[in-house]
Protein backbone atom coordinates (compact mmCIF):
# COMPACT_ATOMS: atom_id res chain seq x y z
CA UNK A 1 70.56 -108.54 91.15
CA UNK A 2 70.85 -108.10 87.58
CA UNK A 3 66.63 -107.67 87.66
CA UNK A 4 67.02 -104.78 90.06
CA UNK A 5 70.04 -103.55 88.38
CA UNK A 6 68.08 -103.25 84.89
CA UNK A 7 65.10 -101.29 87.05
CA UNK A 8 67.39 -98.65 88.22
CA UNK A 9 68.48 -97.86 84.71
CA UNK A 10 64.73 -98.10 83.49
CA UNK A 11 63.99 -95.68 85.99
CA UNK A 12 66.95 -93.26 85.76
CA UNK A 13 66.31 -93.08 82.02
CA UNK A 14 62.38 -92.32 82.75
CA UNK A 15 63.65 -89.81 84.74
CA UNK A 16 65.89 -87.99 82.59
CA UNK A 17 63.28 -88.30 79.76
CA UNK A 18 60.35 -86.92 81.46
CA UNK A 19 62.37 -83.85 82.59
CA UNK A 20 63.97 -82.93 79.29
CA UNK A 21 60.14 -83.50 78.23
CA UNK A 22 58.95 -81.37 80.73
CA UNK A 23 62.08 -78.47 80.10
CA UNK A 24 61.29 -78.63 76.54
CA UNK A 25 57.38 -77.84 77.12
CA UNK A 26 57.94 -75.31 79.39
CA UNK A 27 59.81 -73.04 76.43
CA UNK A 28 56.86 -71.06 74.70
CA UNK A 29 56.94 -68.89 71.81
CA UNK A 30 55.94 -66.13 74.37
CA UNK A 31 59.11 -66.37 76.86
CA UNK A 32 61.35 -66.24 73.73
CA UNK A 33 59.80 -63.20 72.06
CA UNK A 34 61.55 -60.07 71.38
CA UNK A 35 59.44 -57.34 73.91
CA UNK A 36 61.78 -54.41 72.07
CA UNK A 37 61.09 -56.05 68.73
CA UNK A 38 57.62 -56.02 69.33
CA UNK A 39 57.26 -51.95 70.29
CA UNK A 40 59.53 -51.22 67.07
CA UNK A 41 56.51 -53.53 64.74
CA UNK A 42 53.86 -51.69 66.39
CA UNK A 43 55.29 -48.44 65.37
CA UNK A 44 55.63 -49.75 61.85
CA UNK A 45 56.46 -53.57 61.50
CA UNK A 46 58.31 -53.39 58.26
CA UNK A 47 61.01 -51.11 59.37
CA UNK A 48 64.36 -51.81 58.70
CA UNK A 49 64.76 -51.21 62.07
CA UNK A 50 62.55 -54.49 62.79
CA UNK A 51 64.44 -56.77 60.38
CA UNK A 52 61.74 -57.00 58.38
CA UNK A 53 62.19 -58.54 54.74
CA UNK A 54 63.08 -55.44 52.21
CA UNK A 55 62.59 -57.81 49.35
CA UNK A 56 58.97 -58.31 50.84
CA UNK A 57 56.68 -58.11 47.39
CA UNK A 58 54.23 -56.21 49.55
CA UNK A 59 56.76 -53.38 50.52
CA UNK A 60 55.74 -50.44 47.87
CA UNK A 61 52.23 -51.25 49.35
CA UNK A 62 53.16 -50.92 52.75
CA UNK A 63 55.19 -47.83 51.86
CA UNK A 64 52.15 -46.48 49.70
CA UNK A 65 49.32 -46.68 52.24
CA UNK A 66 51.34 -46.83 55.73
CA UNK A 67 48.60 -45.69 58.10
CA UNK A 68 46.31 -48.42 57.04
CA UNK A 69 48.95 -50.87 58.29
CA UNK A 70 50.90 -48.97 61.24
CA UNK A 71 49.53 -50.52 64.63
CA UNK A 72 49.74 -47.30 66.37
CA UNK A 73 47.52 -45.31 63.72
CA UNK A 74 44.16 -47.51 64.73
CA UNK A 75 45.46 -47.43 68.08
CA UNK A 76 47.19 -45.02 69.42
CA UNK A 77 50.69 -44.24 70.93
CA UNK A 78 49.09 -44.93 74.45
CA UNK A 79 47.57 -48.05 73.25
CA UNK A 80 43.76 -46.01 74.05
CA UNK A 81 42.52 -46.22 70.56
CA UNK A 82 39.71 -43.34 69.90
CA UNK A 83 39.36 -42.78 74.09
CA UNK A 84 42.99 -41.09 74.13
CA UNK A 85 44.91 -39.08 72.46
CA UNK A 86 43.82 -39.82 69.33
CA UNK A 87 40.35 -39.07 70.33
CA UNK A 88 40.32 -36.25 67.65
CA UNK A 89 42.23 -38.04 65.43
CA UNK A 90 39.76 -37.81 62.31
CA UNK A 91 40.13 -39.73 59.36
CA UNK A 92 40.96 -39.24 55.56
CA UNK A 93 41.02 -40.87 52.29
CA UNK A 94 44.73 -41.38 53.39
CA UNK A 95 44.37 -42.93 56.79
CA UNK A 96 41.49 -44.55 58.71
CA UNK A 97 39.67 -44.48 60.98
CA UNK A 98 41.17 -44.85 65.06
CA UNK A 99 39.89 -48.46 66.51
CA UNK A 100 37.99 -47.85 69.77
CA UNK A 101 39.93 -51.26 71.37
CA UNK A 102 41.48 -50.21 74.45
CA UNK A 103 45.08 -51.87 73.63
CA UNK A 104 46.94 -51.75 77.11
CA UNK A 105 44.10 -52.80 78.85
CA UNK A 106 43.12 -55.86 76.23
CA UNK A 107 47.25 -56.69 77.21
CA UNK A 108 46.78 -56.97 80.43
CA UNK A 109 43.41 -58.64 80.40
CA UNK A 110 43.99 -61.41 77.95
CA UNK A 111 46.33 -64.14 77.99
CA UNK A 112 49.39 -64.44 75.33
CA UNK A 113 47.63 -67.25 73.66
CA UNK A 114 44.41 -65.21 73.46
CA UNK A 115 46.16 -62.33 72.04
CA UNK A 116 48.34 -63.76 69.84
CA UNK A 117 44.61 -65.70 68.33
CA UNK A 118 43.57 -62.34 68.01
CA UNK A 119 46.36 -61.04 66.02
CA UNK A 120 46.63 -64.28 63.85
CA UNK A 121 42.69 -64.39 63.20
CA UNK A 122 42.33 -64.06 59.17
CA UNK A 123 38.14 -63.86 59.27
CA UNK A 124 36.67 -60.44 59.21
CA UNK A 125 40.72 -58.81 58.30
CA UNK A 126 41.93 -56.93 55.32
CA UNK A 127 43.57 -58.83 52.77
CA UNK A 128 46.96 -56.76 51.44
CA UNK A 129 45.15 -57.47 48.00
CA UNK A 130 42.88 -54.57 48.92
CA UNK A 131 42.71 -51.66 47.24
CA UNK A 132 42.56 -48.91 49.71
CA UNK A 133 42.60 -46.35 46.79
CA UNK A 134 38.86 -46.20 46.80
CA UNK A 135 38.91 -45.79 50.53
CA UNK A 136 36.62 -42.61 51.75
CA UNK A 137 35.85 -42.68 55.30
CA UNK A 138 31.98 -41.03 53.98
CA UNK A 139 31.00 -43.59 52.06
CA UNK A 140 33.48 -46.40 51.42
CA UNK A 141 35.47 -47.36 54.69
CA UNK A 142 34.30 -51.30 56.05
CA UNK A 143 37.36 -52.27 54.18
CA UNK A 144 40.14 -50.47 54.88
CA UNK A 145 38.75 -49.94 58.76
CA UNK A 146 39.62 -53.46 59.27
CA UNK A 147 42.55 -54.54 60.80
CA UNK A 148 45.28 -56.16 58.28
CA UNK A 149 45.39 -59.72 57.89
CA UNK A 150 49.31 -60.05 59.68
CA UNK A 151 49.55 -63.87 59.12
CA UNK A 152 49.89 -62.60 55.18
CA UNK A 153 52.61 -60.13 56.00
CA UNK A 154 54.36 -61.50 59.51
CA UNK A 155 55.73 -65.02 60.67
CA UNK A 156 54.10 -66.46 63.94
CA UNK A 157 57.17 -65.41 65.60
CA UNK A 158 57.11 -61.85 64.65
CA UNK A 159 53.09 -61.68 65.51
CA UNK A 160 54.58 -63.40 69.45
CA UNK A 161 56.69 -60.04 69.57
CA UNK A 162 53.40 -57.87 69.35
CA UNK A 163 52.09 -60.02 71.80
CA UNK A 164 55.19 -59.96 74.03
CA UNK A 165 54.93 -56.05 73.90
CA UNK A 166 51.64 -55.92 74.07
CA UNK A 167 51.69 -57.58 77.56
CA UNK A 168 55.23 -56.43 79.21
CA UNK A 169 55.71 -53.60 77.04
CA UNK A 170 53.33 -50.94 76.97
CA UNK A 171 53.46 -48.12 79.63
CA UNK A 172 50.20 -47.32 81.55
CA UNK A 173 50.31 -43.51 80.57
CA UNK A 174 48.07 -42.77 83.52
CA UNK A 175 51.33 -43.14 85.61
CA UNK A 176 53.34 -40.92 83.70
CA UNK A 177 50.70 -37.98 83.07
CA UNK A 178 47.19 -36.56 83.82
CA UNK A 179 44.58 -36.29 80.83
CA UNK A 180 41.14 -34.89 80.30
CA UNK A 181 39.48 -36.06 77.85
CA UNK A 182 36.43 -33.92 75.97
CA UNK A 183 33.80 -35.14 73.86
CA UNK A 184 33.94 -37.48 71.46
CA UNK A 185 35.88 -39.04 68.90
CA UNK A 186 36.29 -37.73 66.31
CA UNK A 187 35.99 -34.36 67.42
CA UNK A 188 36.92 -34.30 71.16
CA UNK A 189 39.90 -33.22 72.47
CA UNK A 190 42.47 -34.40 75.00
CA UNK A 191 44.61 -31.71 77.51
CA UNK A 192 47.51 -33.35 79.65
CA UNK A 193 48.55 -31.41 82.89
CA UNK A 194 50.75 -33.09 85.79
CA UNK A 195 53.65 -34.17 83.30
CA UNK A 196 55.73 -36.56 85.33
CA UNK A 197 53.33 -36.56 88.18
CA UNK A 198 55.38 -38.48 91.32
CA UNK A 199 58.42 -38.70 89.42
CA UNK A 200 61.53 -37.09 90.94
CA UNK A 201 63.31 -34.44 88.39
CA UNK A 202 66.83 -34.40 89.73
CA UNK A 203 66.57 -38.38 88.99
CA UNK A 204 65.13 -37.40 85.40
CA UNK A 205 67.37 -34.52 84.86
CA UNK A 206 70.51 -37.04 85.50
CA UNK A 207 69.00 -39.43 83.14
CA UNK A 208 68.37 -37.05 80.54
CA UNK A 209 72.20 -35.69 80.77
CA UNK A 210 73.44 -39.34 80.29
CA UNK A 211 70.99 -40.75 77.57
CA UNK A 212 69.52 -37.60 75.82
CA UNK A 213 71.92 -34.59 76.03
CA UNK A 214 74.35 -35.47 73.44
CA UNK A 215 71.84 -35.41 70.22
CA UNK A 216 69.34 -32.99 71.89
CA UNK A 217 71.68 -30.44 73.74
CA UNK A 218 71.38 -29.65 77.50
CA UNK A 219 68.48 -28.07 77.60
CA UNK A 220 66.69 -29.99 74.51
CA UNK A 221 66.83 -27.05 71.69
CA UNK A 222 69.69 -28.46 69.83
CA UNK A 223 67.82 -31.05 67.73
CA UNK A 224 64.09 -30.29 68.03
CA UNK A 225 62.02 -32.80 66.60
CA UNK A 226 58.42 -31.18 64.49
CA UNK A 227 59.99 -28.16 64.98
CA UNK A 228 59.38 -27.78 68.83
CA UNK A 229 61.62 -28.31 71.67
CA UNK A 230 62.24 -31.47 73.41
CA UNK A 231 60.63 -29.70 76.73
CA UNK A 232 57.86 -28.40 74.40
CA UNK A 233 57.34 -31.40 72.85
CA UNK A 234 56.84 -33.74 75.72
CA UNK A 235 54.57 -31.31 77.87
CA UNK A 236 52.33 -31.22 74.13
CA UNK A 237 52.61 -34.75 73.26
CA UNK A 238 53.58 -36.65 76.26
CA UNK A 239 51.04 -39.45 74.59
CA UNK A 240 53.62 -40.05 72.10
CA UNK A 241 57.18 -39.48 73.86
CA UNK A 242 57.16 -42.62 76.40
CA UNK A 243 57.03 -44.83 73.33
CA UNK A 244 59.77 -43.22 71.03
CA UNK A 245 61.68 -42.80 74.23
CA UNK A 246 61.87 -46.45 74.93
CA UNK A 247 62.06 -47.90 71.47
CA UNK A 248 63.54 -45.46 69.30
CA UNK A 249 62.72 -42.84 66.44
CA UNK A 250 62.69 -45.18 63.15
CA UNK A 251 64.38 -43.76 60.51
CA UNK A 252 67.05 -41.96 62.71
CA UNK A 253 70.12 -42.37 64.98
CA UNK A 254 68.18 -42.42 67.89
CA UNK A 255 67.90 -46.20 69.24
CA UNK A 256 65.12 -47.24 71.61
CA UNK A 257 65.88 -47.04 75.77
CA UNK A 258 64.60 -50.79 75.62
CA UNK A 259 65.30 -51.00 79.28
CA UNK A 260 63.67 -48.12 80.91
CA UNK A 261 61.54 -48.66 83.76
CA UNK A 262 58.08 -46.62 84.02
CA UNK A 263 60.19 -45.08 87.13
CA UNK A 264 62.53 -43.70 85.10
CA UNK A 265 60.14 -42.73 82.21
CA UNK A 266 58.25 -40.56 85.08
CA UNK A 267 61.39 -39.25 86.30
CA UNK A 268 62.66 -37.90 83.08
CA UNK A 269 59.25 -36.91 82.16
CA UNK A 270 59.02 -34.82 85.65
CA UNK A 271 62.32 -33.54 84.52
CA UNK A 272 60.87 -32.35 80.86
CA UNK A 273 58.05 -30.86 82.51
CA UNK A 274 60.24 -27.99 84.01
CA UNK A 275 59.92 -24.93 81.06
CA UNK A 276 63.10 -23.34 82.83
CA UNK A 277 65.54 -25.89 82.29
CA UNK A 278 63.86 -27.18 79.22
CA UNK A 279 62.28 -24.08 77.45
CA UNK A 280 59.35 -23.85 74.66
């Protein structure tokens, strides 16, 4: 008795081991990563706004040559790289030149692991060491065309939060707008029509009164932001609205939607669309 007694507790402790074991390995860097977090970095990962280190020694670098390290330079606020709306998107001595990666679609395509290898690969990346003074996309641009080498400037768990945006955070822009695309980069040019397409406006218009209206007025000419309309500026860059929209204008009161649905994105872009109740 005291045999069988001793084989119940050896089992019941086997038990309880194996599934804390198993609880514990089913916790991955990727289902605790900060989605919101992660659309902040990729508009520019040393934000305040991000919680990035201000005492970083790298900081008057980052500050100094920003669109060499901003995420959404090389690749767009869609996430289409130099086959969207940055497709005329030349570059400068200042900024470089636009990656032709198809983001959103590598997110969808590739698994977390995969992309977060990607991110955290350190052969063939810029070292923050480089000087990017000397960059001229003419004659002297290998270097600073590179992507940055993040695992110098971001912790594993910041570089998960790219990855957790990159696969449940990016909006499919095809749902929220029609483009035609001309030519090629860097010279083509993009024109969006259907702004909103399948979204309801009443929906969006309701939204828009209870998120949007207080800073930008009811009909989006109080606070105009590059010195156009809110209408205006959605129907001209609609590209670039769905992501400020849902995670914020750094550098400003206004905080990131982090929990809008594409739905709602459509139906407030449908909404925006309409030059009557939001005029040029």
């Amino acid at each position: 008795m005291k045999a069988l007694n001793l084989f119940y507790v050896i089992a019941i402790f086997a038990i309880t081991f194996t599934s804390c074991t198993f609880d514990d390995e089913a916790i991955s860097p990727f289902e605790t990563a900060d989605q919101a977090n992660g659309g902040i970095m990729y508009d520019k990962f040393w934000a305040t706004e991000s919680n990035f280190d201000q005492t970083n020694t790298h900081l008057a670098t980052l500050n100094a040559k920003g669109d060499f390290f901003r995420c959404k330079q090389c690749h767009g606020w869609d996430g289409l790289g130099n086959k969207g709306a940055y497709i005329n998107r030349a570059p400068k001595t200042s900024r470089p030149n636009i990656s032709g990666i198809n983001l959103y679609e590598m997110g969808q395509s590739k698994t977390a692991q995969e992309l977060f290898d990607a991110l955290s690969k350190t052969s063939e990346r810029r070292s923050i060491a480089t000087d990017l003074s000397t960059y001229n996309p003419d004659s002297n641009a290998t270097e600073g065309d590179k992507m940055p080498n993040l695992t110098e400037l971001l912790t594993p768990a910041q570089i998960w939060d790219l990855v957790k945006f990159m696969k449940e955070g990016m909006m499919d822009v095809r749902e929220l707008y029609d483009a035609t695309y001309t030519g090629n980069y860097p010279t083509g040019s993009m024109a969006i029509s259907n702004v909103g397409k399948n979204g309801n406006a009443t929906n969006g218009k309701n939204y828009y009164n209870s998120n949007c209206a207080a800073c930008h007025g009811a009909n989006g000419t109080t606070f105009k932001v590059e010195n156009m309309t809110i209408g205006q500026f959605t129907r001209k860059k609609a590209n670039e609205v769905q992501h400020k929209v849902h995670y914020g204008q750094l550098g400003s009161a206004m905080t990131g939607k982090f929990d809008i649905t594409v739905s709602q994105m459509k139906d407030l872009y449908k909404a925006l669309a309409n030059e009557t109740d939001f005029p040029n």
